[in-house]
Protein backbone atom coordinates (compact mmCIF):
# COMPACT_ATOMS: atom_id res chain seq x y z
CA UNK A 1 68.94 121.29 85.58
CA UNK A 2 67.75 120.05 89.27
CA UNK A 3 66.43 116.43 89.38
CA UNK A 4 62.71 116.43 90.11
CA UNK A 5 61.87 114.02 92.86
CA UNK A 6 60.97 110.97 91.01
CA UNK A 7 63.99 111.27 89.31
CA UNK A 8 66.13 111.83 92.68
CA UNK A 9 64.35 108.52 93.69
CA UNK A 10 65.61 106.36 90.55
CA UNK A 11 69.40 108.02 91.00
CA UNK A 12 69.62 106.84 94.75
CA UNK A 13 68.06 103.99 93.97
CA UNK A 14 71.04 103.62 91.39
CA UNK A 15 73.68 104.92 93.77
CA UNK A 16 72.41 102.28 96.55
CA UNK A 17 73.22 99.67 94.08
CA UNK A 18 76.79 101.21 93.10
CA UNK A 19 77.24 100.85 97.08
CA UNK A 20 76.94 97.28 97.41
CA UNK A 21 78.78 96.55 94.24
CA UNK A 22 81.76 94.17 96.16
CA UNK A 23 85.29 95.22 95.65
CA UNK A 24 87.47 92.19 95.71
CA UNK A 25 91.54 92.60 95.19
CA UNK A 26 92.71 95.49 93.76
CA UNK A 27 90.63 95.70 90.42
CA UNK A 28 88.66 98.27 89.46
CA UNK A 29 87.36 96.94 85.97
CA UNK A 30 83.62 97.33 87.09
CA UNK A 31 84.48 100.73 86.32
CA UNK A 32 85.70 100.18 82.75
CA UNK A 33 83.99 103.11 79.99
CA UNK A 34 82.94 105.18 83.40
CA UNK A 35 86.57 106.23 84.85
CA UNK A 36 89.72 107.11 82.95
CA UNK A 37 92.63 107.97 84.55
CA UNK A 38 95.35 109.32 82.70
CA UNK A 39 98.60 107.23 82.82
CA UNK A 40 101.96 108.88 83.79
CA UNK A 41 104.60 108.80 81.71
CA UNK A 42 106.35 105.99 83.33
CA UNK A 43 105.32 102.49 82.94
CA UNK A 44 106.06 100.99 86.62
CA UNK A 45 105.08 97.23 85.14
CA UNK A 46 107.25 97.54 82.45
CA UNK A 47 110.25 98.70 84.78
CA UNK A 48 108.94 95.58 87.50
CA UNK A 49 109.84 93.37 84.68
CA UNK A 50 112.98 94.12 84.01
CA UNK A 51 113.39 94.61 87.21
CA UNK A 52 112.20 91.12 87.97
CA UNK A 53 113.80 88.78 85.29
CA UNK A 54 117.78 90.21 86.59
CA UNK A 55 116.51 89.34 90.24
CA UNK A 56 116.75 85.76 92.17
CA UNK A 57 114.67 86.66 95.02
CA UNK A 58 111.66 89.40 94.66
CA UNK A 59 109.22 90.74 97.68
CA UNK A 60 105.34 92.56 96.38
CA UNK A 61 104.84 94.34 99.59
CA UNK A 62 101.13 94.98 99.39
CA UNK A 63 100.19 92.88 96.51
CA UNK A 64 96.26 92.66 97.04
CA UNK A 65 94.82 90.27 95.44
CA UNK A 66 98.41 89.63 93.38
CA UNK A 67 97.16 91.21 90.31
CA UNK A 68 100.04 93.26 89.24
CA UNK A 69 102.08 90.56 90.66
CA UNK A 70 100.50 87.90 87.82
CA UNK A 71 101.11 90.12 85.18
CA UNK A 72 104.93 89.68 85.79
CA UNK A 73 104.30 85.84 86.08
CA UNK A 74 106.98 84.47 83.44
CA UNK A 75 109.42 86.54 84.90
CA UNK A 76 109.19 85.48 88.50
CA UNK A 77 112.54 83.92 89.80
CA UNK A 78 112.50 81.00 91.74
CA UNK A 79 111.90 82.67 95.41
CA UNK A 80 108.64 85.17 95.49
CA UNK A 81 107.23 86.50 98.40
CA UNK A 82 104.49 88.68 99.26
CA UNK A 83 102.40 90.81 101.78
CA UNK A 84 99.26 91.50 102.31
CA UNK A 85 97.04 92.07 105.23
CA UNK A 86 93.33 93.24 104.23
CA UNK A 87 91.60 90.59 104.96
CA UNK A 88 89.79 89.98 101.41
CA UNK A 89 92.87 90.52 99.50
CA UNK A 90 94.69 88.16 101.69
CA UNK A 91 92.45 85.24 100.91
CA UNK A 92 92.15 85.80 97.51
CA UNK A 93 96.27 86.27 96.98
CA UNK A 94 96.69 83.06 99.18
CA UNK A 95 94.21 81.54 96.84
CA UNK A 96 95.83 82.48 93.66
CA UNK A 97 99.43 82.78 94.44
CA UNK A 98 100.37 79.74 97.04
CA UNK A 99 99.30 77.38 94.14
CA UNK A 100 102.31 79.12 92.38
CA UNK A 101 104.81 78.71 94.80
CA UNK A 102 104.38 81.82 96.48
CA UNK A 103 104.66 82.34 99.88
CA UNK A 104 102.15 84.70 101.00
CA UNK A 105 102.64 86.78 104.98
CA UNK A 106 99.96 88.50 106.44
CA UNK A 107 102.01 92.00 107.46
CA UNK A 108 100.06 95.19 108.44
CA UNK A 109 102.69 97.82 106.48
CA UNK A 110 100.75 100.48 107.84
CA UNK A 111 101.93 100.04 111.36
CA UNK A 112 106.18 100.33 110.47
CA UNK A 113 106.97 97.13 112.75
CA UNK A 114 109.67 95.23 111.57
CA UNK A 115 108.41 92.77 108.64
CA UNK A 116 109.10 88.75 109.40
CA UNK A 117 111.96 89.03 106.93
CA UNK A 118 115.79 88.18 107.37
CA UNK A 119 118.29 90.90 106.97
CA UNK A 120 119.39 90.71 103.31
CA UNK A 121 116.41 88.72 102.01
CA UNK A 122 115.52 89.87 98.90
CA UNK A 123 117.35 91.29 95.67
CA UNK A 124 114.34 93.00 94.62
CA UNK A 125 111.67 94.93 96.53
CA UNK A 126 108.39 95.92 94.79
CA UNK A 127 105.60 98.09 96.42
CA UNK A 128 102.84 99.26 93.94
CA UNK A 129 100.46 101.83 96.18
CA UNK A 130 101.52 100.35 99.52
CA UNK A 131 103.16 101.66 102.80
CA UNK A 132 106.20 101.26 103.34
CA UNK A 133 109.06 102.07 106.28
CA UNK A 134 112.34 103.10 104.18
CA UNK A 135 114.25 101.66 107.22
CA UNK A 136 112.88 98.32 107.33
CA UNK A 137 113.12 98.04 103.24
CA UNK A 138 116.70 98.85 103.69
CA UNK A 139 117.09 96.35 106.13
CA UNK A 140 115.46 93.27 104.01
CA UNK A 141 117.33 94.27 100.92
CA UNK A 142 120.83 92.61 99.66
CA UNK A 143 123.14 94.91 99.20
CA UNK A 144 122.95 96.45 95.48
CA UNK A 145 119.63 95.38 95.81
CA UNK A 146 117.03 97.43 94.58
CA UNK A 147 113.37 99.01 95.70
CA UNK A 148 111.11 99.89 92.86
CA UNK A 149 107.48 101.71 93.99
CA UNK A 150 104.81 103.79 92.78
CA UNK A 151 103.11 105.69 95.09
CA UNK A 152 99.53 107.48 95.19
CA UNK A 153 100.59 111.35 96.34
CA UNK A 154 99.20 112.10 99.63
CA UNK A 155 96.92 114.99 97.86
CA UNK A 156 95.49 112.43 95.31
CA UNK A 157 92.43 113.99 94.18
CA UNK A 158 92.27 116.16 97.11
CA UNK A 159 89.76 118.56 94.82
CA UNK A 160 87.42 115.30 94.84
CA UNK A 161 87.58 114.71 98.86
CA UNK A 162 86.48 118.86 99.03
CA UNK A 163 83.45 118.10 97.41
CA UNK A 164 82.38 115.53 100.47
CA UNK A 165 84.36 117.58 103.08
CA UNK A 166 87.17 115.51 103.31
CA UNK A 167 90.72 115.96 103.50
CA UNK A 168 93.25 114.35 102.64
CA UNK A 169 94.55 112.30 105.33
CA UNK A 170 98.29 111.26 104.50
CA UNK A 171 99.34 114.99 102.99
CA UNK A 172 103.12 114.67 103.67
CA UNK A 173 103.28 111.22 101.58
CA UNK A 174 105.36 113.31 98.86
CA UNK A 175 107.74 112.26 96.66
CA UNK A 176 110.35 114.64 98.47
CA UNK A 177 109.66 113.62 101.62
CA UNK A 178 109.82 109.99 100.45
CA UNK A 179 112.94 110.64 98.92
CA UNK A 180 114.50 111.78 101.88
CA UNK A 181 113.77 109.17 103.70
CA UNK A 182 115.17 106.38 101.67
CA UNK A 183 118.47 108.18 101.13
CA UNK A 184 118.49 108.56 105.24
CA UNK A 185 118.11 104.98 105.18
CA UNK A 186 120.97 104.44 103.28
CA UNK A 187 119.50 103.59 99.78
CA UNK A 188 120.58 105.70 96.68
CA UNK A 189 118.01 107.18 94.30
CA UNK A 190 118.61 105.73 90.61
CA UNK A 191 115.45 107.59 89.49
CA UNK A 192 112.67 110.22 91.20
CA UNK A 193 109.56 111.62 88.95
CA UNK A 194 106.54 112.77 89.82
CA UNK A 195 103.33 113.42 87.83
CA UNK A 196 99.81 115.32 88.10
CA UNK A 197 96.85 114.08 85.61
CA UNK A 198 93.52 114.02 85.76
CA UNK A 199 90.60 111.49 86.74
CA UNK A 200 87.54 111.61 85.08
CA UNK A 201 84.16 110.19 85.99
CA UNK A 202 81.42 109.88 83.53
CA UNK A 203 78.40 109.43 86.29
CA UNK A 204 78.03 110.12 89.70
CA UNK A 205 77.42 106.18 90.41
CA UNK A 206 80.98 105.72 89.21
CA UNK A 207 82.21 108.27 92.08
CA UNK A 208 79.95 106.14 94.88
CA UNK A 209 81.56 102.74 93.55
CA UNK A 210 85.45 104.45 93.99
CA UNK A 211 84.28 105.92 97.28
CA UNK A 212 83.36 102.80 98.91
CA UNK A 213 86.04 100.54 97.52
CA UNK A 214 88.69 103.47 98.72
CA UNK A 215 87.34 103.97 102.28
CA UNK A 216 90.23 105.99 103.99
CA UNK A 217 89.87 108.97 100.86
CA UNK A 218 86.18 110.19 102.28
CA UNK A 219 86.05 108.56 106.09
CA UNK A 220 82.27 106.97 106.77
CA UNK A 221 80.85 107.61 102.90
CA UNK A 222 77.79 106.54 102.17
CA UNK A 223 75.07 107.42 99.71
CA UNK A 224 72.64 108.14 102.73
CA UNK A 225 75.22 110.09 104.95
CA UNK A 226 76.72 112.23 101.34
CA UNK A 227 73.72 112.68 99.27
CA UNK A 228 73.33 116.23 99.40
CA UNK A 229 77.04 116.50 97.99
CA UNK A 230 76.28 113.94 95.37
CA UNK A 231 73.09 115.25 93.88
CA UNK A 232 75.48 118.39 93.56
CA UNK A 233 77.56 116.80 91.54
CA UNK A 234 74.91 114.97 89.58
CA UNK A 235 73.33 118.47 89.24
CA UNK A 236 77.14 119.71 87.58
CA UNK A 237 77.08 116.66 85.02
CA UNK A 238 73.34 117.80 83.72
CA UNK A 239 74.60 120.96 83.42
CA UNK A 240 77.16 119.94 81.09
CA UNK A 241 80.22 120.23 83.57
CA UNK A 242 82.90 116.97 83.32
CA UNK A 243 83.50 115.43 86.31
CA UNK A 244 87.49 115.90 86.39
CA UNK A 245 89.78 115.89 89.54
CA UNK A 246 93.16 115.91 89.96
CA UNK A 247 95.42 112.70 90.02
CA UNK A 248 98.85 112.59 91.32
CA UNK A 249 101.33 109.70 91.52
CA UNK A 250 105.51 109.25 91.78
CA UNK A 251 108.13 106.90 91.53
CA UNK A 252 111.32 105.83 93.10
CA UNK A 253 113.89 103.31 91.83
CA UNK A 254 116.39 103.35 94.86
CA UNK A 255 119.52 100.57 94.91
CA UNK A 256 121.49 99.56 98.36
CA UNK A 257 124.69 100.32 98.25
CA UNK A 258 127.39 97.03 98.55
C-alpha cells in the first residue's frame, strides 16, 4: 500500500521529529518497544564483573557516558580509569563518574596514538564497542593482566546500510582479524566467539532515530537527503514485511603473559 500524500506529509513530519530526538551517552532507551536486538549468547557484563571484583586497577576505554561502567559500580576496585573523547559523552561521564573517584581522559582511540597511560598500568582492560590498538593495550596491561571487549562486526547490519546506499565502512573489523592482532601483540586468547542475530525495527521513525545517533553507519543521513529510501521501507512495513537486518557482534578475553 503507497502512502497518499497527506499521509507522506504526517510520516515526515514524524520522521523530522525522530531526527532531532538528542542522543546523549550511549543509551538507546528512547527506543524501548520499537527495536529489539537479539542478545548473543555471551553476557559481556556479567564476565566485566567478575572480571572486575579479582582486579585492583581497571581501564573502560570508550565508556560514553559510563553507563555500562555504573552497572559494575560495587565491584569497582579502588583505581578506575576511563576514556572517552566525543564530546557529549565526555561531559556527561566527567559529570557522573569524577564524583566517584574516577578519573576520566579525553583519548581519541580512533587515531592508535599511544594512550597517556604508564606501561603496566592496569590489571584489567575493558572496551565495550570501542577502538582499540592491540599494541598499545598490550603495552598498558600488567603482565597476566587481562583485556575483555565486545566488539560491533565491521558488517553490522550491512543489509540495513544497502537500503540507504551505504557501506559498511570498517569491513575488516572481524573477529579473526582482531584475533590476530592481539596474539601479534603478545596477548593470549582465553576465549574467541562470534555471533550473527537479528535487529528488528517496528517503524520506520525508529530506523531515523538509530541513523542519526549512529552517524558513521549511513555517512550525511537525513530524513530530507534519504526519504525516497525511507518511504520504501515504510511502503515494506504496510505491506506486511518486518523490518529485520542482520546483527553481528564478538568477543575476546585475551590475558598478558608474565
Amino acid at each position: 500500500m503507497k502512502a497518499s500524500e497527506s499521509q507522506r506529509d504526517r510520516l515526515i513530519r514524524i520522521w523530522k521529529r525522530e531526527e532531532r530526538e538528542p542522543f546523549i551517552g550511549w543509551n538507546f532507551s528512547y527506543l524501548d518497544a520499537r527495536m529489539f536486538e537479539e542478545k548473543p549468547p555471551w553476557s559481556y557484563l556479567s564476565r566485566a564483573a567478575v572480571l572486575v571484583r579479582r582486579s585492583s586497577s581497571a581501564l573502560d576505554m570508550g565508556t560514553g557516558g559510563g553507563e555500562r561502567l555504573l552497572e559494575l559500580r560495587k565491584y569497582w576496585p579502588e583505581k578506575v580509569v576511563v576514556t572517552e573523547d566525543y564530546p557529549p559523552n565526555l561531559a556527561l561521564a566527567k559529570e557522573r563518574l569524577t564524583p566517584l573517584g574516577v578519573k576520566v581522559v579525553a583519548v581519541r582511540l580512533a587515531d592508535k596514538a599511544p594512550m597517556p597511560f604508564a606501561d603496566g598500568e592496569f590489571d584489567l582492560v575493558l572496551n565495550r564497542h570501542s577502538a582499540f590498538d592491540a599494541n598499545e593495550v598490550a603495552r598498558v596491561l600488567a603482565p597476566r593482566g587481562t583485556f575483555l571487549t565486545q566488539q560491533v562486526h565491521g558488517l553490522w547490519a550491512q543489509d540495513l546500510l544497502a537500503v540507504f546506499g551505504a557501506k559498511p565502512q570498517w569491513p575488516e573489523a572481524t573477529l579473526s582479524n582482531r584475533v590476530r592482532q592481539l596474539e601479534k601483540a603478545g596477548l593470549e586468547i582465553v576465549k574467541a566467539e562470534e555471533w550473527k542475530g537479528k535487529l528488528v525495527f517496528s517503524d520506520v521513525g525508529a530506523i531515523v532515530y538509530y541513523l542519526k545517533a549512529i552517524p558513521w553507519l549511513v555517512p550525511g543521513f537525513s530524513v530530507d537527503t534519504h526519504l525516497d529510501r525511507l518511504l520504501e521501507l515504510q511502503s515494506r512495513l504496510e505491506s506486511g514485511e518486518e523490518l529485520i537486518f542482520e546483527a553481528r557482534k564478538y568477543w575476546i578475553e585475551a590475558r598478558k603473559p608474565g
